[in-house]
Protein backbone atom coordinates (compact mmCIF):
# COMPACT_ATOMS: atom_id res chain seq x y z
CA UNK A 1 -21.36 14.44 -23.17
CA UNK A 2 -22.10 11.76 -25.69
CA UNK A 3 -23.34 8.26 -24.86
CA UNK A 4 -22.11 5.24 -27.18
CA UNK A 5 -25.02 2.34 -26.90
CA UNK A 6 -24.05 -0.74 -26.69
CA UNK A 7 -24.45 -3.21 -29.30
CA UNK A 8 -27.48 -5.49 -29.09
CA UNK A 9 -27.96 -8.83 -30.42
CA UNK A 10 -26.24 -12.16 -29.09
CA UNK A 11 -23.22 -12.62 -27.43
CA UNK A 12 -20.04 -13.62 -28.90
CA UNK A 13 -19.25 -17.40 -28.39
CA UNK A 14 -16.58 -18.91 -26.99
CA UNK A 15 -16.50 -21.30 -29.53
CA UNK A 16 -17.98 -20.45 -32.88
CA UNK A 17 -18.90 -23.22 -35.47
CA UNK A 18 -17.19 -21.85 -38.61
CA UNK A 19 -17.15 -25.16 -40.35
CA UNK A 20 -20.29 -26.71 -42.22
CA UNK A 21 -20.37 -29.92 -43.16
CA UNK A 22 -23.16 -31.73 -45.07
CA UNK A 23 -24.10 -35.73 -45.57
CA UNK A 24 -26.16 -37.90 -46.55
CA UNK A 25 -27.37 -40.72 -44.72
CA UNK A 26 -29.81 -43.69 -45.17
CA UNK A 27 -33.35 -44.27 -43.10
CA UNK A 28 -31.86 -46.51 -40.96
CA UNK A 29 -28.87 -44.33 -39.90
CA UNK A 30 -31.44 -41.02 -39.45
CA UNK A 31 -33.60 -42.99 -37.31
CA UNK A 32 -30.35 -43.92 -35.04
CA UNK A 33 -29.88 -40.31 -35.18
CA UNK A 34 -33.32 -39.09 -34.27
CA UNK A 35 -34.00 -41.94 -31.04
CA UNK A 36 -30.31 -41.00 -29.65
CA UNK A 37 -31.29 -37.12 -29.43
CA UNK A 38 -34.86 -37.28 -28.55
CA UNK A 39 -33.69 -39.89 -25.51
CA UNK A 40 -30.84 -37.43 -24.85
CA UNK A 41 -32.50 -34.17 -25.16
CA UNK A 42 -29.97 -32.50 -27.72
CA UNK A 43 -30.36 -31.65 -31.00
CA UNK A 44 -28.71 -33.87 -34.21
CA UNK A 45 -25.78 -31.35 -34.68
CA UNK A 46 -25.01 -31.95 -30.94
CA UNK A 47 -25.43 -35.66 -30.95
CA UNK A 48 -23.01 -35.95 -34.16
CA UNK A 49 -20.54 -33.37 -32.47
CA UNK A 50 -20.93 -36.06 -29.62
CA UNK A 51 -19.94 -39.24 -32.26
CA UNK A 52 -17.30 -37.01 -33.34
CA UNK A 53 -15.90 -36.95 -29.85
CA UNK A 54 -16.85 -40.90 -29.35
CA UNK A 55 -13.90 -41.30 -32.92
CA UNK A 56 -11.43 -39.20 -31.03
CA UNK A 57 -11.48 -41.04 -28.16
CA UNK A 58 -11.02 -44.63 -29.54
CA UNK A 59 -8.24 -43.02 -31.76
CA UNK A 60 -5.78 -42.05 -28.11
């Protein structure tokens, strides 16, 4: 009888980021960025996927 192992590594999301964006922003804007995730506990890509959600909102 063979065995098959199974794969190791991380699993599969539910939602993979695919897209990459990059910007540039000014001292004033990164320091916005850096109080609102240290206060929230998330990292920058999660509190611009949060403004990102803020835009859709205002926009229904």
């Amino acid at each position: 009888m063979i065995q098959i192992a199974k794969k190791v590594g991380r699993p599969f999301s539910e939602n993979p980021k695919e897209i990459r964006i990059t910007v540039r922003i000014d001292k004033k804007h990164n320091d916005i960025l850096e109080d609102y995730s240290e206060k929230n506990n998330v990292t920058k890509n999660e509190a611009v996927r949060r403004g990102i959600e803020k835009l859709d909102e205002k926009n229904k």
